[in-house]
C-alpha atoms as a PDB file:
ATOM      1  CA  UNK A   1     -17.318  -4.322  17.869  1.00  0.00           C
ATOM      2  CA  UNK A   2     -19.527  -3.924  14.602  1.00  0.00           C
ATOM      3  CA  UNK A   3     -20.988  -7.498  13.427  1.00  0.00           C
ATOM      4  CA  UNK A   4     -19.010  -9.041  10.685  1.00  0.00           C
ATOM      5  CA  UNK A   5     -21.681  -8.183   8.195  1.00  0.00           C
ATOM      6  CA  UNK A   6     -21.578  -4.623   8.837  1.00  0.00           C
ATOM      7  CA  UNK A   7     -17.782  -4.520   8.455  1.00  0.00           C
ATOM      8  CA  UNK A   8     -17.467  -6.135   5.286  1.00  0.00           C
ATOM      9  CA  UNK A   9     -19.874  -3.854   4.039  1.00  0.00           C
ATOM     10  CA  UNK A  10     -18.437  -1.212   4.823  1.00  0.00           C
ATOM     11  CA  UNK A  11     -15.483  -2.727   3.207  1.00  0.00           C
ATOM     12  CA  UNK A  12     -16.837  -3.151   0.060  1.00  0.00           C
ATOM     13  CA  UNK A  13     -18.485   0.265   0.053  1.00  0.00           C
ATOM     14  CA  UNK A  14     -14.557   1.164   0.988  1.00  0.00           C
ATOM     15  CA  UNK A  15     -13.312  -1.107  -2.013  1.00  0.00           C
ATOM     16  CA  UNK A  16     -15.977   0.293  -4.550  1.00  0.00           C
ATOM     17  CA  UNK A  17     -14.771   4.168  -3.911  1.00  0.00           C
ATOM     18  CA  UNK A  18     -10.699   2.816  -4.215  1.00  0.00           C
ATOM     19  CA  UNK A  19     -11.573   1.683  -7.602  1.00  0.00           C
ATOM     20  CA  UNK A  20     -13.163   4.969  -8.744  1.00  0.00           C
ATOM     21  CA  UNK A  21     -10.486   6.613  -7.405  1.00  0.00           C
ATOM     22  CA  UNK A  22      -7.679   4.982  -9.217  1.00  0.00           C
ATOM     23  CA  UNK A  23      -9.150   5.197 -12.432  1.00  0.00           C
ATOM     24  CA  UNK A  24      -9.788   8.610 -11.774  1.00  0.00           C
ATOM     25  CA  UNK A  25      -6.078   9.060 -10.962  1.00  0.00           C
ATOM     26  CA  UNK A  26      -4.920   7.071 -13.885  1.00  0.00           C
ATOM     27  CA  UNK A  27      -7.021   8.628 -16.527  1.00  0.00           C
ATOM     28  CA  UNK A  28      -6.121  12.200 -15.503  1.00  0.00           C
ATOM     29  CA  UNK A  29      -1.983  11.208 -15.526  1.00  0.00           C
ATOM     30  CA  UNK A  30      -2.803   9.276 -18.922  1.00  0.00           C
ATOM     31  CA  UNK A  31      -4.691  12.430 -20.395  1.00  0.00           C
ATOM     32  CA  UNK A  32      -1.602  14.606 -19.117  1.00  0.00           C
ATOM     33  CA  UNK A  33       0.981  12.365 -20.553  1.00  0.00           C
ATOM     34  CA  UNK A  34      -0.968  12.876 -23.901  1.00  0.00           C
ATOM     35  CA  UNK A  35      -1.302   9.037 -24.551  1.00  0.00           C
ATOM     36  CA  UNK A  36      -4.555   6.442 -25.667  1.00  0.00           C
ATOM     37  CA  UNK A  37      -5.775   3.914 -23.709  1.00  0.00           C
ATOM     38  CA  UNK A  38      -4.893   1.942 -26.896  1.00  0.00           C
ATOM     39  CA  UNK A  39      -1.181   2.835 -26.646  1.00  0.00           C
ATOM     40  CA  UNK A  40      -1.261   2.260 -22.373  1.00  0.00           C
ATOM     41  CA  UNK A  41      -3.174  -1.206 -23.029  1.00  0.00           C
ATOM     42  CA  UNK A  42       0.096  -2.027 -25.608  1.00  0.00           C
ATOM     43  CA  UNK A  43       2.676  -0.748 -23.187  1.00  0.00           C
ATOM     44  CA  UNK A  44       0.970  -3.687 -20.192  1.00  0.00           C
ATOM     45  CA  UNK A  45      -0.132  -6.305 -22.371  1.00  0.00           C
ATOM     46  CA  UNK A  46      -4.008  -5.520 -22.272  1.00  0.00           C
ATOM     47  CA  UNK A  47      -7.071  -4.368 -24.483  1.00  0.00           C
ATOM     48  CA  UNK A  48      -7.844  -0.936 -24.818  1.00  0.00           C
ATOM     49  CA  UNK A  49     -11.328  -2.029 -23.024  1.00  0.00           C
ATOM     50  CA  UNK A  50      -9.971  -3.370 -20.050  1.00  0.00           C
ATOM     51  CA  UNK A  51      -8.200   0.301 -20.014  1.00  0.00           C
ATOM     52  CA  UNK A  52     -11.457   1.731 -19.938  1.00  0.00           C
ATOM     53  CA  UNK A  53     -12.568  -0.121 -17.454  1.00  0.00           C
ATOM     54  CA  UNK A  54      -9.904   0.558 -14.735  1.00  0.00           C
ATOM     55  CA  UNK A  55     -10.419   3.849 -15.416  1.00  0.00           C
ATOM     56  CA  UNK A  56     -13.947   3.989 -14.697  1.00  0.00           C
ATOM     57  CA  UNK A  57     -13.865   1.936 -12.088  1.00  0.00           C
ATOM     58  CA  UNK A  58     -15.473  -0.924 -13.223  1.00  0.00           C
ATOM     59  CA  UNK A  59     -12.698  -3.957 -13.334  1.00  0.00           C
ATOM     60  CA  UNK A  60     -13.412  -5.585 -10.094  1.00  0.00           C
ATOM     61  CA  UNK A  61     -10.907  -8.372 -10.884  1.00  0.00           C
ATOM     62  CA  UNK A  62      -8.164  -5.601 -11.697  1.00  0.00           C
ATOM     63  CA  UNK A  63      -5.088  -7.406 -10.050  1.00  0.00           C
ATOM     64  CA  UNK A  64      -2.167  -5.417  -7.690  1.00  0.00           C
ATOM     65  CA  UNK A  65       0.538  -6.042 -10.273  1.00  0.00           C
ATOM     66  CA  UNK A  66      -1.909  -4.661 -13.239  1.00  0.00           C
ATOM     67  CA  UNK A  67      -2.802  -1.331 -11.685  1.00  0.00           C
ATOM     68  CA  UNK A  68       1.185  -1.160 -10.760  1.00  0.00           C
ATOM     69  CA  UNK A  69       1.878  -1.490 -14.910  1.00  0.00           C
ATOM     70  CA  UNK A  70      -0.399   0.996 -15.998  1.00  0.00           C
ATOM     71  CA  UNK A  71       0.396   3.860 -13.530  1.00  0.00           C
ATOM     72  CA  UNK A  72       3.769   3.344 -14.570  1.00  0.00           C
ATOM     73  CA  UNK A  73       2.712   3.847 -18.480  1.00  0.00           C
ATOM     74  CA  UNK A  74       1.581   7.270 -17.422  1.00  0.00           C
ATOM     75  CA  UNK A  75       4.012   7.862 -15.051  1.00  0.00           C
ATOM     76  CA  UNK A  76       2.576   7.225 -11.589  1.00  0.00           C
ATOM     77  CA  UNK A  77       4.110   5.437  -8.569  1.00  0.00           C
ATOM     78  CA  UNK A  78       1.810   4.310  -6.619  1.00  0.00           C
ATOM     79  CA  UNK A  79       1.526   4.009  -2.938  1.00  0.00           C
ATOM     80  CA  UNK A  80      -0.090   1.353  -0.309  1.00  0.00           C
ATOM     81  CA  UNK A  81      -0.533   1.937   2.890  1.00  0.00           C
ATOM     82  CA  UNK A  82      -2.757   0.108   5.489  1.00  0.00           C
ATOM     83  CA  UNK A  83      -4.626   1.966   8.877  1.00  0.00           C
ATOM     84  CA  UNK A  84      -6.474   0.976  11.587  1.00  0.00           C
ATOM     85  CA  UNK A  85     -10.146   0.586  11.533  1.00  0.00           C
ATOM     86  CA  UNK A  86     -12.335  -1.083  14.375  1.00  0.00           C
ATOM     87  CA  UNK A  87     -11.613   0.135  16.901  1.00  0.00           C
ATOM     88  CA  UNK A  88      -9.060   2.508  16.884  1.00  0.00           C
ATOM     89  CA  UNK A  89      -8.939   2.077  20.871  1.00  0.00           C
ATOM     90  CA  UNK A  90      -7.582  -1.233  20.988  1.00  0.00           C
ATOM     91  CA  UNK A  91      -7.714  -2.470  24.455  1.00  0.00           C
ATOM     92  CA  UNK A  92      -9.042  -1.610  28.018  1.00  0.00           C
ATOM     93  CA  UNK A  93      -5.929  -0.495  29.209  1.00  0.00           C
ATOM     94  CA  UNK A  94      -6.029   2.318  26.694  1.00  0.00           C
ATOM     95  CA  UNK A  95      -9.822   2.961  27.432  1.00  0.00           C
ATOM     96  CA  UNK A  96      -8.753   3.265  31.064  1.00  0.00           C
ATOM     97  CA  UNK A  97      -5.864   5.659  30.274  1.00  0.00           C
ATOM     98  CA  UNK A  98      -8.171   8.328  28.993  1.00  0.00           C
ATOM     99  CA  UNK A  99     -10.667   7.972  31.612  1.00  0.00           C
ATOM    100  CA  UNK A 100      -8.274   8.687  34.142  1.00  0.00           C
ATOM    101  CA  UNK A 101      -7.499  11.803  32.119  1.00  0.00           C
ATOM    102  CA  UNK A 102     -11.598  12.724  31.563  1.00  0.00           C
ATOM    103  CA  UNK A 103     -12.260  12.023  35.183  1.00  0.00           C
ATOM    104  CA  UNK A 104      -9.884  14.944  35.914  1.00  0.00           C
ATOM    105  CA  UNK A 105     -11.577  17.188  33.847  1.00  0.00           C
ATOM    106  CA  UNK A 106     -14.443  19.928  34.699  1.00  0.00           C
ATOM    107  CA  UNK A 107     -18.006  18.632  33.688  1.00  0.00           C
ATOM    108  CA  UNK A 108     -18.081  21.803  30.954  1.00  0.00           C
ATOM    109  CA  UNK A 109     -15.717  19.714  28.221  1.00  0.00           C
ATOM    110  CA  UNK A 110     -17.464  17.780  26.027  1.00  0.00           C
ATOM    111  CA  UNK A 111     -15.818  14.742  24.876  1.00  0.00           C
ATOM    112  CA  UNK A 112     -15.671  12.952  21.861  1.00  0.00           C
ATOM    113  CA  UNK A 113     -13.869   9.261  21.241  1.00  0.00           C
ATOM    114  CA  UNK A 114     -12.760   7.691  17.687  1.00  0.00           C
ATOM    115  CA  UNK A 115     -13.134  10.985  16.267  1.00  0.00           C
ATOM    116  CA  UNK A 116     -12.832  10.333  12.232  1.00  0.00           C
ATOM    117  CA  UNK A 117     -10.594  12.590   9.458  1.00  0.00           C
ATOM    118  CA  UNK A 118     -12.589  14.962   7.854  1.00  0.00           C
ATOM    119  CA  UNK A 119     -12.097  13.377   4.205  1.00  0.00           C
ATOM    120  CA  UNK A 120     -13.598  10.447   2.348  1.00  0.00           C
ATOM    121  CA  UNK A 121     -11.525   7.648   2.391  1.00  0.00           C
ATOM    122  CA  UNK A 122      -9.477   8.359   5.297  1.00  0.00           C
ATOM    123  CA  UNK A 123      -9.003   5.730   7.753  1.00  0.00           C
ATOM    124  CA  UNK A 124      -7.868   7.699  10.502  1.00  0.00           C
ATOM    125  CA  UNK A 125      -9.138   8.518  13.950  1.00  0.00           C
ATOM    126  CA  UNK A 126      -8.188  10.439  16.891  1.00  0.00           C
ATOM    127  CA  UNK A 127      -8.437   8.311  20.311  1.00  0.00           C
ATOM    128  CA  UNK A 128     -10.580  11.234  21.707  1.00  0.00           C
ATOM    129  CA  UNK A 129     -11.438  14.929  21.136  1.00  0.00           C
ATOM    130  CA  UNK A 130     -12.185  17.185  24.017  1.00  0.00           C
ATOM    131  CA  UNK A 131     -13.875  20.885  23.741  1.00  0.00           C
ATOM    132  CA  UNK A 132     -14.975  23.628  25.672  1.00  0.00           C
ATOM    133  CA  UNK A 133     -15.687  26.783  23.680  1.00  0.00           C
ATOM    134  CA  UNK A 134     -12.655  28.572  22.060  1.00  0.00           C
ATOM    135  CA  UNK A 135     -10.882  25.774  22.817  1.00  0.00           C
ATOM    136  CA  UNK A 136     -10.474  21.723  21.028  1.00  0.00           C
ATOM    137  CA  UNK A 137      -7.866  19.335  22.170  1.00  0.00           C
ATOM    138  CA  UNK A 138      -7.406  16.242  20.435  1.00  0.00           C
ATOM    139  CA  UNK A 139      -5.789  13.533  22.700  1.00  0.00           C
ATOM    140  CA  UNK A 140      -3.971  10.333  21.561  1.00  0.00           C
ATOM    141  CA  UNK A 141      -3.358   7.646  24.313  1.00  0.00           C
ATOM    142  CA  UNK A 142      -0.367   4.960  23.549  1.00  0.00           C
ATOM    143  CA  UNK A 143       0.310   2.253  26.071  1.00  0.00           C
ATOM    144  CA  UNK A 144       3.879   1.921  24.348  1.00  0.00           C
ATOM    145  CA  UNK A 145       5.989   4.254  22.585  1.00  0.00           C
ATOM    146  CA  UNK A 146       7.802   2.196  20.121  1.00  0.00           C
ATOM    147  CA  UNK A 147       8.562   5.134  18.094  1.00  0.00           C
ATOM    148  CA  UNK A 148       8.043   8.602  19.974  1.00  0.00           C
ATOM    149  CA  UNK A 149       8.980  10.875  17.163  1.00  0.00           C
ATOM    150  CA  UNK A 150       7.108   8.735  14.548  1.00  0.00           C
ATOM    151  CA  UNK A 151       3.951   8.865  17.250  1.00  0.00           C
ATOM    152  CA  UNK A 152       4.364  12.247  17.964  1.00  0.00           C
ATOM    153  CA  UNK A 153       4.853  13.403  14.077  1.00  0.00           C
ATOM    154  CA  UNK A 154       1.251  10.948  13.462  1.00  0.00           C
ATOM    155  CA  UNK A 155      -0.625  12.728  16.448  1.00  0.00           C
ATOM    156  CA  UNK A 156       0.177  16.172  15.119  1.00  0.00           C
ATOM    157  CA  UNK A 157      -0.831  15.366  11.954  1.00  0.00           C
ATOM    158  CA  UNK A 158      -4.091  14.276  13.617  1.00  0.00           C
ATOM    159  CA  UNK A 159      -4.303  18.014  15.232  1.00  0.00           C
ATOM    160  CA  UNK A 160      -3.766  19.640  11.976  1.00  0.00           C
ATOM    161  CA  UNK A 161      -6.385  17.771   9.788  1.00  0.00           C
ATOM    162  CA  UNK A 162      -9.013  17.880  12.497  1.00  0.00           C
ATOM    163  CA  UNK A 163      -8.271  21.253  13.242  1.00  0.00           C
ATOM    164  CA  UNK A 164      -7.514  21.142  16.613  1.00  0.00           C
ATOM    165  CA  UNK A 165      -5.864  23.836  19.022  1.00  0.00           C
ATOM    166  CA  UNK A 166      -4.006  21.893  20.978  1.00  0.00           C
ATOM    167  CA  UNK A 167      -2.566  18.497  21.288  1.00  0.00           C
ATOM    168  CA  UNK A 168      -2.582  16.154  24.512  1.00  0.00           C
ATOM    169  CA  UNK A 169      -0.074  13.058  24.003  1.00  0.00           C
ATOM    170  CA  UNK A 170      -1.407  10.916  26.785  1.00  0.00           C
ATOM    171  CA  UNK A 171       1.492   7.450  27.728  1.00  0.00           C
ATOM    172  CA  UNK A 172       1.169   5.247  30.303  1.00  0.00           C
ATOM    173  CA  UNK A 173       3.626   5.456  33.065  1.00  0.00           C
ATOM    174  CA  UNK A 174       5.948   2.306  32.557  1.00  0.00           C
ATOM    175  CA  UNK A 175       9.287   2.021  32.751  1.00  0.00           C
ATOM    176  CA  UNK A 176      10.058   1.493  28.876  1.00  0.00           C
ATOM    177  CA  UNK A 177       8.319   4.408  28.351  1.00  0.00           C
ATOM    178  CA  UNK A 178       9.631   7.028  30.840  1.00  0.00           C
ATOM    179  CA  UNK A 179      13.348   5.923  29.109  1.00  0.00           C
ATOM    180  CA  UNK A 180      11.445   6.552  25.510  1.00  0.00           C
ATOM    181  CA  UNK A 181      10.820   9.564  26.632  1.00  0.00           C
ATOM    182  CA  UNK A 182      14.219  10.634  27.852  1.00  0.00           C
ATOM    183  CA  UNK A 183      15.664  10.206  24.613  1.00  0.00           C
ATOM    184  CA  UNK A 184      13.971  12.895  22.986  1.00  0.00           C
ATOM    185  CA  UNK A 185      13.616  15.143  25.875  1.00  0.00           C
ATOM    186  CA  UNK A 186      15.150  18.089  24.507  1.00  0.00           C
ATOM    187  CA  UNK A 187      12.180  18.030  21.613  1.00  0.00           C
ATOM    188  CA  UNK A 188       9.410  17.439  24.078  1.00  0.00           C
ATOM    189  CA  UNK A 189      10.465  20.684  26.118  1.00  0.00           C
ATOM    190  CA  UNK A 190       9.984  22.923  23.023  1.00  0.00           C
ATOM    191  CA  UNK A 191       7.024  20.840  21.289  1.00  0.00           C
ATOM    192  CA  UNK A 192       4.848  20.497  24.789  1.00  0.00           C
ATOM    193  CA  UNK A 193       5.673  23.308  26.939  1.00  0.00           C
ATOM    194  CA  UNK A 194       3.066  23.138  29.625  1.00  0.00           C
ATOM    195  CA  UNK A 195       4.015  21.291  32.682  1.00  0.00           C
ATOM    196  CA  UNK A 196       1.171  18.829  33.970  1.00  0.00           C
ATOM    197  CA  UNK A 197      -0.020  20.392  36.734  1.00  0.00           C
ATOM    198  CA  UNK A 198      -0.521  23.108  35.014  1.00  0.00           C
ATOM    199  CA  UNK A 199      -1.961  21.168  32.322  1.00  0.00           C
ATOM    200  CA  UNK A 200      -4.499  19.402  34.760  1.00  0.00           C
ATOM    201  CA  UNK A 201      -5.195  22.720  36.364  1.00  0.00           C
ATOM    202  CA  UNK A 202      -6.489  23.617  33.150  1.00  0.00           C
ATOM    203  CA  UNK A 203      -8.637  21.232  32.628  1.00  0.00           C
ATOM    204  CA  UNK A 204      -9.928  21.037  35.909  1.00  0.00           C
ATOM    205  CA  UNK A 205     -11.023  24.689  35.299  1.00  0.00           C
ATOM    206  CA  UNK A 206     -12.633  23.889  32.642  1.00  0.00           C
ATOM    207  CA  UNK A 207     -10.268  26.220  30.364  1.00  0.00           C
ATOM    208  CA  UNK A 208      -8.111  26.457  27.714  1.00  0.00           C
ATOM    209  CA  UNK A 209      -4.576  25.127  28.717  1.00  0.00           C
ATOM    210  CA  UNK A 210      -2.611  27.128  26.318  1.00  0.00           C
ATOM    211  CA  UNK A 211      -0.721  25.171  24.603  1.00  0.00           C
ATOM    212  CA  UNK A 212       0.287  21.327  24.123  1.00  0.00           C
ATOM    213  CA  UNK A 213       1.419  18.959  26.544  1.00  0.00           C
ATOM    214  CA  UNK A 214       2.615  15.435  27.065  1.00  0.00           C
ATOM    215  CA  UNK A 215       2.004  13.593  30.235  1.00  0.00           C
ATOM    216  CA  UNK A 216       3.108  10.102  31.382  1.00  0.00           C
ATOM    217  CA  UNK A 217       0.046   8.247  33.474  1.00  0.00           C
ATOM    218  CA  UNK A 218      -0.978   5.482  35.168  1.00  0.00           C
ATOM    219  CA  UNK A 219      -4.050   3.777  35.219  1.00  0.00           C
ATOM    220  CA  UNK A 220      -4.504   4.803  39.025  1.00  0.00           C
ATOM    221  CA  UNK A 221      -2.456   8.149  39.661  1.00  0.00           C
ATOM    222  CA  UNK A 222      -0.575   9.905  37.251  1.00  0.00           C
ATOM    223  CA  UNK A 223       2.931  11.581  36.141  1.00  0.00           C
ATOM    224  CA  UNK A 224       3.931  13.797  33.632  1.00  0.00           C
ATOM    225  CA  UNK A 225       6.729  15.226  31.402  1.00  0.00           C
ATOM    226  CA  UNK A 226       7.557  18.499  32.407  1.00  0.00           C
ATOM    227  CA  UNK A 227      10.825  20.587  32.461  1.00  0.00           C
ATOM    228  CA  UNK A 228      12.769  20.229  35.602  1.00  0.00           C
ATOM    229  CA  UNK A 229      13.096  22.975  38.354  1.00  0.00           C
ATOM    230  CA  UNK A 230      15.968  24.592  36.239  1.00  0.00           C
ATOM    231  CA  UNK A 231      14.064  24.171  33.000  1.00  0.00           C
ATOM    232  CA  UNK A 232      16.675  22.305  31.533  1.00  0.00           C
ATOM    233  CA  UNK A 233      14.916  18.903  30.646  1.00  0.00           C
ATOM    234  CA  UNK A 234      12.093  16.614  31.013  1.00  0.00           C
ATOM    235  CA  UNK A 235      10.948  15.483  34.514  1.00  0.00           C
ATOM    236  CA  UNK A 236       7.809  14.676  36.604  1.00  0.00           C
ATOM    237  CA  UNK A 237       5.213  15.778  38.712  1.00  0.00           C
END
């Protein structure tokens, strides 16, 4: 893990851009509403100055409650939301679940771990990106599905933003999970149609796998989520 010193820098580097980027936000929904900073500062109780200064980024005392005033002077909403930062892997087990998926792979993919979004400001990493030419898979490891569809719907996203062709949902083989999974088999069939072995086959080559897939592993051996013999629902290998 980074020394403390190095993450709150980074935090404050982090904290510095926020700023400029709400009172970027602010003054362009203020300039569209058609109003002053002298008539926003009267709507919140506050000078026309301190006005300025959110919107140039330069009130470092600007409170929660303040910023949530003057966005609504010009019409804004705004939105909080938190994501994980060091380290997006959180544990061994994890790290251990996506070895046992690399070790099954042919020397030729390159992989990458706690691959970032391609934007400023985004939080966001993949667990791991594997390539071979023509061909990028981004692959997100959870030791518990709390929320499949929620997980799912986040990993995607994930896929789209980094650009990715396909998408391997890697879950450890327990026995909360397997019944996770069963409840939305019917979606997994169409939204990962390729059946682990063929899947690992793949990979093994050293190819493209064609599509996405979702496998269920353990640590030492694995599973997966495949349609059964009559194609009719989720199963494993």
């Amino acid at each position: 893990m980074p020394p403390r010193t190095h993450v709150l820098g980074e935090a404050r580097r982090f904290e510095a851009w926020l700023r400029n980027d709400v009172g970027r936000e602010l003054r362009l929904a203020r300039h569209n509403a058609g109003a002053t900073m002298q008539q926003v500062g009267e709507h919140v109780g506050c000078s026309k100055s301190t006005i300025s200064r959110i919107e140039r980024g330069r009130s470092r005392r600007v409170t929660l409650d303040r910023i949530v005033l003057v966005a609504s002077a010009v019409g804004l909403r705004p939105s909080l939301k938190f994501y994980p930062t060091q380290p997006p892997i959180r544990d061994a087990g994890q790290i251990e679940l996506l070895a046992a998926l690399t070790a099954r792979m042919h020397p030729s993919w390159h992989h990458q771990h706690e691959v970032p979004m391609p934007r400023i400001g985004d939080l966001r990493a993949a667990d791991q990106v594997s390539s071979v030419p023509g061909c990028r898979i981004v692959i997100e490891a959870y030791r518990r599905l709390g929320d499949a569809q929620a997980q799912i719907r986040a990993a995607r996203v994930k896929q789209r933003d980094l650009g990715a062709e396909r998408l391997i949902v890697l879950v450890e083989d327990t026995r909360v999970n397997r019944r996770a999974v069963s409840a939305v088999a019917p979606e997994l069939v169409r939204s990962f149609p390729i059946p682990p072995r063929a899947l690992l086959g793949a990979l093994a080559a050293g190819r493209d796998p064609g599509g996405d897939a979702l496998i269920l592993m353990r640590r030492a051996g694995l599973h997966g989520v495949r349609p059964t013999s009559r194609d009719t629902g989720p199963g494993r290998t």
